[in-house]
ModelCIF file with pLDDT and N, C-alpha, C, O atoms, coordinates in Angstrom:
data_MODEL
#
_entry.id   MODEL 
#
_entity.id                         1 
_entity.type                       polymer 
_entity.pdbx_number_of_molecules   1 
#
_entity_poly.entity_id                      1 
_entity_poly.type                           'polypeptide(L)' 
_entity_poly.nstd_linkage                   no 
_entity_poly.nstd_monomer                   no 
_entity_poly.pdbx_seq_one_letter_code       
;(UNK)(UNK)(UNK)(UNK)(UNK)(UNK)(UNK)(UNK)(UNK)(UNK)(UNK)(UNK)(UNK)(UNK)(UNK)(UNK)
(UNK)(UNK)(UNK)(UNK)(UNK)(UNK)(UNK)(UNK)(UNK)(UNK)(UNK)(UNK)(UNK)(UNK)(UNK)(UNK)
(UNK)(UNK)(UNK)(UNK)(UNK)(UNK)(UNK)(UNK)(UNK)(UNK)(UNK)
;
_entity_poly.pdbx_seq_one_letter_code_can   XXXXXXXXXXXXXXXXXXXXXXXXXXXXXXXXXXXXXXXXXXX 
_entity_poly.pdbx_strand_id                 A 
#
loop_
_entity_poly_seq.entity_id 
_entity_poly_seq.num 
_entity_poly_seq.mon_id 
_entity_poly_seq.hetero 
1 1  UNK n 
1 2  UNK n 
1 3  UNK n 
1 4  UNK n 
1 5  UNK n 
1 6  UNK n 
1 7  UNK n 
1 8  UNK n 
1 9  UNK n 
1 10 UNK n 
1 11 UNK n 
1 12 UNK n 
1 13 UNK n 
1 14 UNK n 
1 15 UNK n 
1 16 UNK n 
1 17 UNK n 
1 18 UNK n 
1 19 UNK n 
1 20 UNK n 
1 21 UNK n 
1 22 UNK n 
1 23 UNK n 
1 24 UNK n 
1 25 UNK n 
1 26 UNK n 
1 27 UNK n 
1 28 UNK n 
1 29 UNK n 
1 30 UNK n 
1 31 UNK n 
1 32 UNK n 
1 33 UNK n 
1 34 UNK n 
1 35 UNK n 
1 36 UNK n 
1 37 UNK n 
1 38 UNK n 
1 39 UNK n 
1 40 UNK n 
1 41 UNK n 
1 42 UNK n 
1 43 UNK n 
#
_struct_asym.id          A 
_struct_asym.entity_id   1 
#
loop_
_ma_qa_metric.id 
_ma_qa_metric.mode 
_ma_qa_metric.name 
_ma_qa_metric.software_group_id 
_ma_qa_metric.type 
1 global pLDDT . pLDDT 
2 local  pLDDT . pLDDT 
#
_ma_qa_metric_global.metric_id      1 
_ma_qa_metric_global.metric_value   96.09 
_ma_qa_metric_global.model_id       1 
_ma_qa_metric_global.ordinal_id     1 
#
loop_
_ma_qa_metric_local.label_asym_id 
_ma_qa_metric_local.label_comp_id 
_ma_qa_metric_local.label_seq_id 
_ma_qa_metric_local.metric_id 
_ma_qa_metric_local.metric_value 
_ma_qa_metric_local.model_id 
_ma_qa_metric_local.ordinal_id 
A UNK 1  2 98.00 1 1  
A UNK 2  2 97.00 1 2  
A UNK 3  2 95.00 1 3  
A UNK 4  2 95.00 1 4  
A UNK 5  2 94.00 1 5  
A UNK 6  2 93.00 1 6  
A UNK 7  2 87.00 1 7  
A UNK 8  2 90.00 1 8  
A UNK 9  2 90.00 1 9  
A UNK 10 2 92.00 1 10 
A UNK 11 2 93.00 1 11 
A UNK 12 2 94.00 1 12 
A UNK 13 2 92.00 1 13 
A UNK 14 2 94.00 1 14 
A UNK 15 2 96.00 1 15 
A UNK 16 2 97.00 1 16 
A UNK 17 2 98.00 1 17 
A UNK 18 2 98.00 1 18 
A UNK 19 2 98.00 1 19 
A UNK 20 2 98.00 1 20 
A UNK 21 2 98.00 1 21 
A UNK 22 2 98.00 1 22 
A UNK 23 2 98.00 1 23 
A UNK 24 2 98.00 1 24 
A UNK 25 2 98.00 1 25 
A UNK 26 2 98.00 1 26 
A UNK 27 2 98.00 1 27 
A UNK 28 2 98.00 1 28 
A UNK 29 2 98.00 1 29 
A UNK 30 2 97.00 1 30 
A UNK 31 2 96.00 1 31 
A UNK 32 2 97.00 1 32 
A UNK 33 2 97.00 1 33 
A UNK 34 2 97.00 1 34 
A UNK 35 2 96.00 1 35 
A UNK 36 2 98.00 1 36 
A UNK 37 2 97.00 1 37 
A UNK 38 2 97.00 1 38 
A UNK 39 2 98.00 1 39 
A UNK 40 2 98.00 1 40 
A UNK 41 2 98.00 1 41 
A UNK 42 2 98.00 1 42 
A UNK 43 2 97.00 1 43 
#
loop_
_atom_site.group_PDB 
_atom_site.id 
_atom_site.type_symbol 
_atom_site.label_atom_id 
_atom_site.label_alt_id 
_atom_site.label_comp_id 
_atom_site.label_asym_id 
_atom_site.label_entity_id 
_atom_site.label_seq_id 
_atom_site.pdbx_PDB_ins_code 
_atom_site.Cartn_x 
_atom_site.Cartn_y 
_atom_site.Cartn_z 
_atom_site.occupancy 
_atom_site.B_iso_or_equiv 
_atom_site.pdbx_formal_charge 
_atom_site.auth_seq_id 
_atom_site.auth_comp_id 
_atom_site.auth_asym_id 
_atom_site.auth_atom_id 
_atom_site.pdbx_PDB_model_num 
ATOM 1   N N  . UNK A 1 1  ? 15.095 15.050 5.614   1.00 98.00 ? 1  UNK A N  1 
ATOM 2   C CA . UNK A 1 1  ? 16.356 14.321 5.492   1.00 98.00 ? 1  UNK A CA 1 
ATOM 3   C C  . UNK A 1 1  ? 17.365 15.127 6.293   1.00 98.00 ? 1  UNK A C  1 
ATOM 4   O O  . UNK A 1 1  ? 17.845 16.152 5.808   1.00 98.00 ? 1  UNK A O  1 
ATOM 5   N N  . UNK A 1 2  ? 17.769 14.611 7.748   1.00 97.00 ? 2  UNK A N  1 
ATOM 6   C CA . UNK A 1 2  ? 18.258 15.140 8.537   1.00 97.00 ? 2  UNK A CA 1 
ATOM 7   C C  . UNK A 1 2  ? 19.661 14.674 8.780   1.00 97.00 ? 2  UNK A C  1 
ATOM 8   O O  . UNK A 1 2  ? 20.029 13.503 8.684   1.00 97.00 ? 2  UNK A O  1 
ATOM 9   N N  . UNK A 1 3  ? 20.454 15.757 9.123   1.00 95.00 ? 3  UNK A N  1 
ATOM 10  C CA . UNK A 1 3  ? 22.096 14.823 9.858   1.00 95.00 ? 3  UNK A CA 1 
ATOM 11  C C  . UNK A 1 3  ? 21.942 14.091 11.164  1.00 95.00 ? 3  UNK A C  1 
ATOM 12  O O  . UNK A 1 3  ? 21.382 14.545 12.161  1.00 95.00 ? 3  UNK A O  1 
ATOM 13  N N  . UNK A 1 4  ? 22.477 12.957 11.050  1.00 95.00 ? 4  UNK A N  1 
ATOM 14  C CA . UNK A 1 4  ? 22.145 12.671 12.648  1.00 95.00 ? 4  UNK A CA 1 
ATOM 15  C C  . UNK A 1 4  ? 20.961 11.664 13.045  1.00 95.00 ? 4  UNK A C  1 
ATOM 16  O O  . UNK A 1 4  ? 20.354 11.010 12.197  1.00 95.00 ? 4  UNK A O  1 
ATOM 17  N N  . UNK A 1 5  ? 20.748 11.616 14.143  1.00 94.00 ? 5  UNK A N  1 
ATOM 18  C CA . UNK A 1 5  ? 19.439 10.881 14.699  1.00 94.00 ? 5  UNK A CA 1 
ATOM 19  C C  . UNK A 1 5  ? 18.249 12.216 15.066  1.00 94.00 ? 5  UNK A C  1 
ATOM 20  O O  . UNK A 1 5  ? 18.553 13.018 15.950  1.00 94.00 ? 5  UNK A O  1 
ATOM 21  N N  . UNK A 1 6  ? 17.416 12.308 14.602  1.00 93.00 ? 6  UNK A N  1 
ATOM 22  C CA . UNK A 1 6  ? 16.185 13.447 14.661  1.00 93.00 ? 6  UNK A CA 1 
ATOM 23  C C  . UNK A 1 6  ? 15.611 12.605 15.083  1.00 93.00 ? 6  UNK A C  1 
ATOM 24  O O  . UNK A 1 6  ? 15.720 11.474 14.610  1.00 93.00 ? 6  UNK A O  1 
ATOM 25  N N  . UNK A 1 7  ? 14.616 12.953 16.366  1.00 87.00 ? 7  UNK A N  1 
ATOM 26  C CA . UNK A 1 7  ? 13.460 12.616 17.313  1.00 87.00 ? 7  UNK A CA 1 
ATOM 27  C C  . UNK A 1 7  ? 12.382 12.797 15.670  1.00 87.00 ? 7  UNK A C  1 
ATOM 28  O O  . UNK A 1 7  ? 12.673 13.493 14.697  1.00 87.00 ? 7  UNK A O  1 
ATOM 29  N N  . UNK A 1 8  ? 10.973 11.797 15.872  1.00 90.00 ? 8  UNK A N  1 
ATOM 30  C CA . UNK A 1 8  ? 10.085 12.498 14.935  1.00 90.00 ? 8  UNK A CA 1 
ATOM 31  C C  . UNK A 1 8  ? 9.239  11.595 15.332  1.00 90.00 ? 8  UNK A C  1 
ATOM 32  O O  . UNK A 1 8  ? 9.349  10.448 15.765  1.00 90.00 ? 8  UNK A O  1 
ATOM 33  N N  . UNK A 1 9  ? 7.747  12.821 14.955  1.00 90.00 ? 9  UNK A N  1 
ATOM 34  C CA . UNK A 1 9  ? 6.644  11.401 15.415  1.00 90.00 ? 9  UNK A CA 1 
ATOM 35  C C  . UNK A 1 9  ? 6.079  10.407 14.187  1.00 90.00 ? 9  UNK A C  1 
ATOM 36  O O  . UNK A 1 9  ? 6.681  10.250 13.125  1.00 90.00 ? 9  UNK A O  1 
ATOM 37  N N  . UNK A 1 10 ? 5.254  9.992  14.413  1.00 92.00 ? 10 UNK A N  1 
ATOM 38  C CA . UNK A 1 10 ? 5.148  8.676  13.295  1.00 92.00 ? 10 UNK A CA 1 
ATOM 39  C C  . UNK A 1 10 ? 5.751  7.073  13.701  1.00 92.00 ? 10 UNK A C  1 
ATOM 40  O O  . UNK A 1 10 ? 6.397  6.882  14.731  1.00 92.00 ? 10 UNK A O  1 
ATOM 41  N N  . UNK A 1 11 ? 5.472  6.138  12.860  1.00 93.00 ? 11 UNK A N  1 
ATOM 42  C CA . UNK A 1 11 ? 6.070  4.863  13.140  1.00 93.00 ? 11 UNK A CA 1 
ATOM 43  C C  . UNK A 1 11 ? 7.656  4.901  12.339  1.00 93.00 ? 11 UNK A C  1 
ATOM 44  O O  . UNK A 1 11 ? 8.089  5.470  11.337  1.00 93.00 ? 11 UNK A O  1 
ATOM 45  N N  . UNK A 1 12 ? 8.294  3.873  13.483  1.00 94.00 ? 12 UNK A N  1 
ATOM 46  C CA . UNK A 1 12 ? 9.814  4.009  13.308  1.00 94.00 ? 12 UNK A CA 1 
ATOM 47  C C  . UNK A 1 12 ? 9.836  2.859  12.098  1.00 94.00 ? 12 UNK A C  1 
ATOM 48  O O  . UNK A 1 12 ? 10.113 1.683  12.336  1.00 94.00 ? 12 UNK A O  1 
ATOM 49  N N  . UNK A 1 13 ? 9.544  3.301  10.921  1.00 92.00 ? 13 UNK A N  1 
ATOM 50  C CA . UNK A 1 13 ? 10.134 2.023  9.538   1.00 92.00 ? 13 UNK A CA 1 
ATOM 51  C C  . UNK A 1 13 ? 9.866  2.696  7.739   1.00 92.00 ? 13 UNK A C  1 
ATOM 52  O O  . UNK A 1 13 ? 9.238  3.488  7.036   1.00 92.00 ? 13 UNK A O  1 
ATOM 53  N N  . UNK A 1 14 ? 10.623 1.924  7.771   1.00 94.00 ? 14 UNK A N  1 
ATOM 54  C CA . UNK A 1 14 ? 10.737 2.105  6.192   1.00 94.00 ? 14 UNK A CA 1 
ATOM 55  C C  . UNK A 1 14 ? 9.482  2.490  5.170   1.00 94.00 ? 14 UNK A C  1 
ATOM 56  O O  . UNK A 1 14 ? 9.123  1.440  4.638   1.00 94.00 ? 14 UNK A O  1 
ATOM 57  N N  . UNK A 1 15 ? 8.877  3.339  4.814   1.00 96.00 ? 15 UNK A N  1 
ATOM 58  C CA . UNK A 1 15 ? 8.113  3.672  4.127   1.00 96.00 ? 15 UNK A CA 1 
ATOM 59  C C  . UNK A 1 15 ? 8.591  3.460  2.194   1.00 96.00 ? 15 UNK A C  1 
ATOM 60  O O  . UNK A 1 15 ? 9.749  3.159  1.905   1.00 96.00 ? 15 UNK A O  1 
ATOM 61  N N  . UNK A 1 16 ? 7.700  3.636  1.273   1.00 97.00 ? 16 UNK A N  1 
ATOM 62  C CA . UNK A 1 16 ? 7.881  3.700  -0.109  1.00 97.00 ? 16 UNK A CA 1 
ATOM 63  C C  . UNK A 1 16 ? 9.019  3.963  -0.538  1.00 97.00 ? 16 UNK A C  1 
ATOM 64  O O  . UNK A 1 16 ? 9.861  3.296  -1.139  1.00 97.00 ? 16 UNK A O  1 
ATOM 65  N N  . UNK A 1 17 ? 8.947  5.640  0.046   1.00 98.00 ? 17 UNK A N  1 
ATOM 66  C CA . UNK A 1 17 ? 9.267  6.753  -0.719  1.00 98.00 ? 17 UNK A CA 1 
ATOM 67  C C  . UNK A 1 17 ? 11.095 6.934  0.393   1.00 98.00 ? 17 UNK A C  1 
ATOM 68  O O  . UNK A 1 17 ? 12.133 7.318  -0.147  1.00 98.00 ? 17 UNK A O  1 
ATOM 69  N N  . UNK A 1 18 ? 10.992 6.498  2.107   1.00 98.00 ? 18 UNK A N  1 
ATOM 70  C CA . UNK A 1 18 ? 11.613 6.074  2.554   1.00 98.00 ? 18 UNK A CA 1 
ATOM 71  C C  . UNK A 1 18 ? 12.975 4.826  1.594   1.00 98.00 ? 18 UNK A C  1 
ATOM 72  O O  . UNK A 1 18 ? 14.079 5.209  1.205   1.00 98.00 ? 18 UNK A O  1 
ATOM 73  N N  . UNK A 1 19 ? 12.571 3.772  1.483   1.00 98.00 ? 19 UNK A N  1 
ATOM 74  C CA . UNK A 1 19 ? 13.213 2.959  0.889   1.00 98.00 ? 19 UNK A CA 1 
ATOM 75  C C  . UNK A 1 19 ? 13.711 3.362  -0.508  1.00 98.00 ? 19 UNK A C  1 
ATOM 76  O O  . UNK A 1 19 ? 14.787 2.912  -0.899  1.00 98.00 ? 19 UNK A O  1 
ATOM 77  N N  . UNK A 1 20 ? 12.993 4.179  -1.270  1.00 98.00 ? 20 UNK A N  1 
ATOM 78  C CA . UNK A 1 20 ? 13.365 4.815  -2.398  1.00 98.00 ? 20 UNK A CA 1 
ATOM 79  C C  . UNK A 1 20 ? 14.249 5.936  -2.829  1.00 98.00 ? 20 UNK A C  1 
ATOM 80  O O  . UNK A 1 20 ? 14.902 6.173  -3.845  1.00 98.00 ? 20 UNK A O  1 
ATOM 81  N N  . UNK A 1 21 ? 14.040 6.531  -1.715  1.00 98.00 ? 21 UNK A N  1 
ATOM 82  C CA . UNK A 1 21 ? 15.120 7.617  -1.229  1.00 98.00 ? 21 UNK A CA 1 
ATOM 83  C C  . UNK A 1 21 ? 16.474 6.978  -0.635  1.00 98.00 ? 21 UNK A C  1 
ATOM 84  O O  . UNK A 1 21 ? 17.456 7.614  -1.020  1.00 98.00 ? 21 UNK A O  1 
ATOM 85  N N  . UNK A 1 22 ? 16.781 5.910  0.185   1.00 98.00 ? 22 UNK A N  1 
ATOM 86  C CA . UNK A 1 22 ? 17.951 4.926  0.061   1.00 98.00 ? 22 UNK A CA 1 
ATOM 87  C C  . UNK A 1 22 ? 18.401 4.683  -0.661  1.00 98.00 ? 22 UNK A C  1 
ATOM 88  O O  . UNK A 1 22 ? 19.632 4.706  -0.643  1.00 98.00 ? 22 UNK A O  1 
ATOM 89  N N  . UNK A 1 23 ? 17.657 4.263  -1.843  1.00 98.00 ? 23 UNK A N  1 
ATOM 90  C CA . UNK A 1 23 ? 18.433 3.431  -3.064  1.00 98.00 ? 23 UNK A CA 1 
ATOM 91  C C  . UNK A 1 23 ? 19.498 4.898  -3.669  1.00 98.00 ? 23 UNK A C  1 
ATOM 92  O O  . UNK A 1 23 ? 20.721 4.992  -3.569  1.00 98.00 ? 23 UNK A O  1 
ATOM 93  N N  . UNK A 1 24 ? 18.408 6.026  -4.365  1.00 98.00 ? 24 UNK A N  1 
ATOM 94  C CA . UNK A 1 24 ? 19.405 6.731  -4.548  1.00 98.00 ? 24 UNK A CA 1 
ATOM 95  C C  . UNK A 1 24 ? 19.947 7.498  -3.678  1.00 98.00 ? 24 UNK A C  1 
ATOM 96  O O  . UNK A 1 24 ? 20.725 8.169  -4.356  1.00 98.00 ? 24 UNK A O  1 
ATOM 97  N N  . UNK A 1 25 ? 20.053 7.891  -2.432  1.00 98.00 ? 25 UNK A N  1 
ATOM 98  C CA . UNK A 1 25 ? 21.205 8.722  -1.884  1.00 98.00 ? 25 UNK A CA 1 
ATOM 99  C C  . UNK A 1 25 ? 22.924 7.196  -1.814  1.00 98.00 ? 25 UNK A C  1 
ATOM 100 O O  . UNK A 1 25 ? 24.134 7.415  -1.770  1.00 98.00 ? 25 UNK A O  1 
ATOM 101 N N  . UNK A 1 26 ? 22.339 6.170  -1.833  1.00 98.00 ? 26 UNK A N  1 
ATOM 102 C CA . UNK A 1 26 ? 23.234 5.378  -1.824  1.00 98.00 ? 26 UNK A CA 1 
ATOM 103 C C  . UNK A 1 26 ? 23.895 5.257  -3.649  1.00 98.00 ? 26 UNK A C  1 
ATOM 104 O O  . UNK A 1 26 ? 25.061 4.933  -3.872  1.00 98.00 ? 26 UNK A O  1 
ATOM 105 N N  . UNK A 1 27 ? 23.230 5.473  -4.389  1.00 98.00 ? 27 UNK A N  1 
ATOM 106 C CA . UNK A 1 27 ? 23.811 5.661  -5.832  1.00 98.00 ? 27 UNK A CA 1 
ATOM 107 C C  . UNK A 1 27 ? 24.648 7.108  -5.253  1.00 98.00 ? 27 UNK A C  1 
ATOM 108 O O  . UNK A 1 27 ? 25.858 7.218  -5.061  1.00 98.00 ? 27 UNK A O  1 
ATOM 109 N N  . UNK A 1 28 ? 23.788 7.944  -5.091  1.00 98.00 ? 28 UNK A N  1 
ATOM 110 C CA . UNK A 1 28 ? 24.634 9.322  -5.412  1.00 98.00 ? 28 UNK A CA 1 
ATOM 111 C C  . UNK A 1 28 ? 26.123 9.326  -4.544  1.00 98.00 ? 28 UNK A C  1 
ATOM 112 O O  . UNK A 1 28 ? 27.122 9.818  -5.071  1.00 98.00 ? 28 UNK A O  1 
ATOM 113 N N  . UNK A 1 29 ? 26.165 8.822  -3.374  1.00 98.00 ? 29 UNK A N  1 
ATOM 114 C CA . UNK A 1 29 ? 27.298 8.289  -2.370  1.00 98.00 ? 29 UNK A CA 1 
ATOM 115 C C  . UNK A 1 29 ? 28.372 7.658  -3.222  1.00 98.00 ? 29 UNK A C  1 
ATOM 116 O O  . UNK A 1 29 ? 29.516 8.086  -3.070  1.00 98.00 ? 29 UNK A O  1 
ATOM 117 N N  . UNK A 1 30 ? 28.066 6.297  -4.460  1.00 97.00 ? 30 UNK A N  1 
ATOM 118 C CA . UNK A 1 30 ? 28.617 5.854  -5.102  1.00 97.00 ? 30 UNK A CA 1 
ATOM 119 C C  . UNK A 1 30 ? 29.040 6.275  -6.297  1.00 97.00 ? 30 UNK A C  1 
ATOM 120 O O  . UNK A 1 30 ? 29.755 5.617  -7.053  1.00 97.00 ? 30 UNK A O  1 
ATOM 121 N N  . UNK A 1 31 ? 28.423 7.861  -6.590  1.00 96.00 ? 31 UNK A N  1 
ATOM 122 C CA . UNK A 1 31 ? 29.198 8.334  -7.590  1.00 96.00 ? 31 UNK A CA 1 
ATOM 123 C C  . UNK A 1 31 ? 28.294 8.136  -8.868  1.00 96.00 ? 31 UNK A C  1 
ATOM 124 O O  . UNK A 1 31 ? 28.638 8.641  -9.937  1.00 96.00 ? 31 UNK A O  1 
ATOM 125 N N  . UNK A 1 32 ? 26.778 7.169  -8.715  1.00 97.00 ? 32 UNK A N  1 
ATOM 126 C CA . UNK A 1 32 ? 26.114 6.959  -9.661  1.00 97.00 ? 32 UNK A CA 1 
ATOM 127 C C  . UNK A 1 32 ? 24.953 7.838  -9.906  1.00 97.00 ? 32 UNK A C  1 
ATOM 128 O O  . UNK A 1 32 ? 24.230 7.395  -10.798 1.00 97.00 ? 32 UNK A O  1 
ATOM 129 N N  . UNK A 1 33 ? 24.605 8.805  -9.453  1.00 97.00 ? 33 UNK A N  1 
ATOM 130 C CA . UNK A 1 33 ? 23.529 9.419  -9.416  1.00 97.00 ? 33 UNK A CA 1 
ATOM 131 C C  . UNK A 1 33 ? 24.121 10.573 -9.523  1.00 97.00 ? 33 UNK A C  1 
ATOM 132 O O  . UNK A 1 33 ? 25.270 10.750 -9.119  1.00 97.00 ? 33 UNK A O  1 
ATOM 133 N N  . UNK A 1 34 ? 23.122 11.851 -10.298 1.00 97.00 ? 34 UNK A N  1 
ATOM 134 C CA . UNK A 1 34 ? 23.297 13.305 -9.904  1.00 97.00 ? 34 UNK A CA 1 
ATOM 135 C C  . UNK A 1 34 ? 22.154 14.148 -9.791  1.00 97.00 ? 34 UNK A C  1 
ATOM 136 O O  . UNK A 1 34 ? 22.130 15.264 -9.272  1.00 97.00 ? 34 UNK A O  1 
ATOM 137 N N  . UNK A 1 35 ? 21.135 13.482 -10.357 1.00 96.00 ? 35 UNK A N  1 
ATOM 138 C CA . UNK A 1 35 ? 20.040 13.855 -10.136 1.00 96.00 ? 35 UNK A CA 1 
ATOM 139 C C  . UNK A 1 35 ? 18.957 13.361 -8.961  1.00 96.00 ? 35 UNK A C  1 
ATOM 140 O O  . UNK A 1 35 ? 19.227 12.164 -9.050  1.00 96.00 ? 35 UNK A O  1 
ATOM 141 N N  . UNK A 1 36 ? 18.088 13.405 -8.086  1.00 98.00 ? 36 UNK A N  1 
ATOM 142 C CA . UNK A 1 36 ? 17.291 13.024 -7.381  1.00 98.00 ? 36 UNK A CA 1 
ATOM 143 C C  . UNK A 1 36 ? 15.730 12.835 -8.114  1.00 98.00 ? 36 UNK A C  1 
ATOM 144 O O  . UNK A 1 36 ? 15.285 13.887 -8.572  1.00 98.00 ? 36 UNK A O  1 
ATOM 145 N N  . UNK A 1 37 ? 15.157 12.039 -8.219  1.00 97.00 ? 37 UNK A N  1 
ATOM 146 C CA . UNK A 1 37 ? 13.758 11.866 -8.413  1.00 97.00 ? 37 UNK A CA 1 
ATOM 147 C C  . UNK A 1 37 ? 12.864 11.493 -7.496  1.00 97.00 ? 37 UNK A C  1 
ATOM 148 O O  . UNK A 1 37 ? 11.974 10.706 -7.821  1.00 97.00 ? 37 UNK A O  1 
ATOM 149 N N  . UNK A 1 38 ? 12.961 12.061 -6.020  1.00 97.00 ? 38 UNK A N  1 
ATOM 150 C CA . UNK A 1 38 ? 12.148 11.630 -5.190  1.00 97.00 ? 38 UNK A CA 1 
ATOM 151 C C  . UNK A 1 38 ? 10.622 12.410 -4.791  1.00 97.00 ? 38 UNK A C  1 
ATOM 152 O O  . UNK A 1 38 ? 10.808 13.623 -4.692  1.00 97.00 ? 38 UNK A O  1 
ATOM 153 N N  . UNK A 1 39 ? 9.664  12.148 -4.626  1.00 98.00 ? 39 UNK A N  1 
ATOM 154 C CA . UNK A 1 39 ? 8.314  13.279 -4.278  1.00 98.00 ? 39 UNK A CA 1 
ATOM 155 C C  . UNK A 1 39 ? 8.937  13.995 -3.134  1.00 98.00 ? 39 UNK A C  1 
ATOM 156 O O  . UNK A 1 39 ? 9.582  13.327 -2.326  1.00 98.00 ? 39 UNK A O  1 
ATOM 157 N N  . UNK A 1 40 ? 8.786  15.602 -2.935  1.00 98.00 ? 40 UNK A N  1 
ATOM 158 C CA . UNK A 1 40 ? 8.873  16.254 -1.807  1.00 98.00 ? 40 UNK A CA 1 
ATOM 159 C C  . UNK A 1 40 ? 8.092  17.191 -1.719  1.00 98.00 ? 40 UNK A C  1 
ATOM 160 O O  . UNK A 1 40 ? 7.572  17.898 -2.582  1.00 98.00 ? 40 UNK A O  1 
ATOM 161 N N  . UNK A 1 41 ? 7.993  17.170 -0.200  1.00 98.00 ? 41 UNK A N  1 
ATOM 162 C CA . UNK A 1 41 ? 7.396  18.398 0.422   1.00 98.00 ? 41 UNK A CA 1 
ATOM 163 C C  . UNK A 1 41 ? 7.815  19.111 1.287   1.00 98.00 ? 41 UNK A C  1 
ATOM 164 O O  . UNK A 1 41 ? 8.268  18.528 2.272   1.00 98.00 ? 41 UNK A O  1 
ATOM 165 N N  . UNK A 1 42 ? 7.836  20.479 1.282   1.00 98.00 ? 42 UNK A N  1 
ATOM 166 C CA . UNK A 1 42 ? 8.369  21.146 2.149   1.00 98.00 ? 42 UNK A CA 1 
ATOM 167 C C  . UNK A 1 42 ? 7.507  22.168 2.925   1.00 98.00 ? 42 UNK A C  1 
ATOM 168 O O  . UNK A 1 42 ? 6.744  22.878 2.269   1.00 98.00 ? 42 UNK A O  1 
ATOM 169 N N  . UNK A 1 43 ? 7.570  22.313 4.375   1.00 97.00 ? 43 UNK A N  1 
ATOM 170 C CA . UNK A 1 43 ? 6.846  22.898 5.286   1.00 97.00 ? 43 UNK A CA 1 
ATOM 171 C C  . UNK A 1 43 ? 8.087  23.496 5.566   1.00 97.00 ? 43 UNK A C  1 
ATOM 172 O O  . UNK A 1 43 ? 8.185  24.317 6.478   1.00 97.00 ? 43 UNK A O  1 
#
């Protein structure tokens, strides 16, 4: 989850976890969220 437009390989669209991660960064934007429940991984 990058600032900006990031180059990346893979297909350019909406995945699961993609679309799910929208819903809440758009709650948390709105003041409705404070917690995150999304799967991550970090490399």
């Amino acid at each position: 989850l990058y600032f900006g437009e990031v180059e990346s390989e893979g297909d350019y669209e909406e995945s699961h976890v993609i679309k799910e991660a929208l819903i809440q960064l758009e709650e948390y934007f709105k003041r409705e969220r404070k917690e995150f429940s999304i799967p991550l991984k970090f490399y």
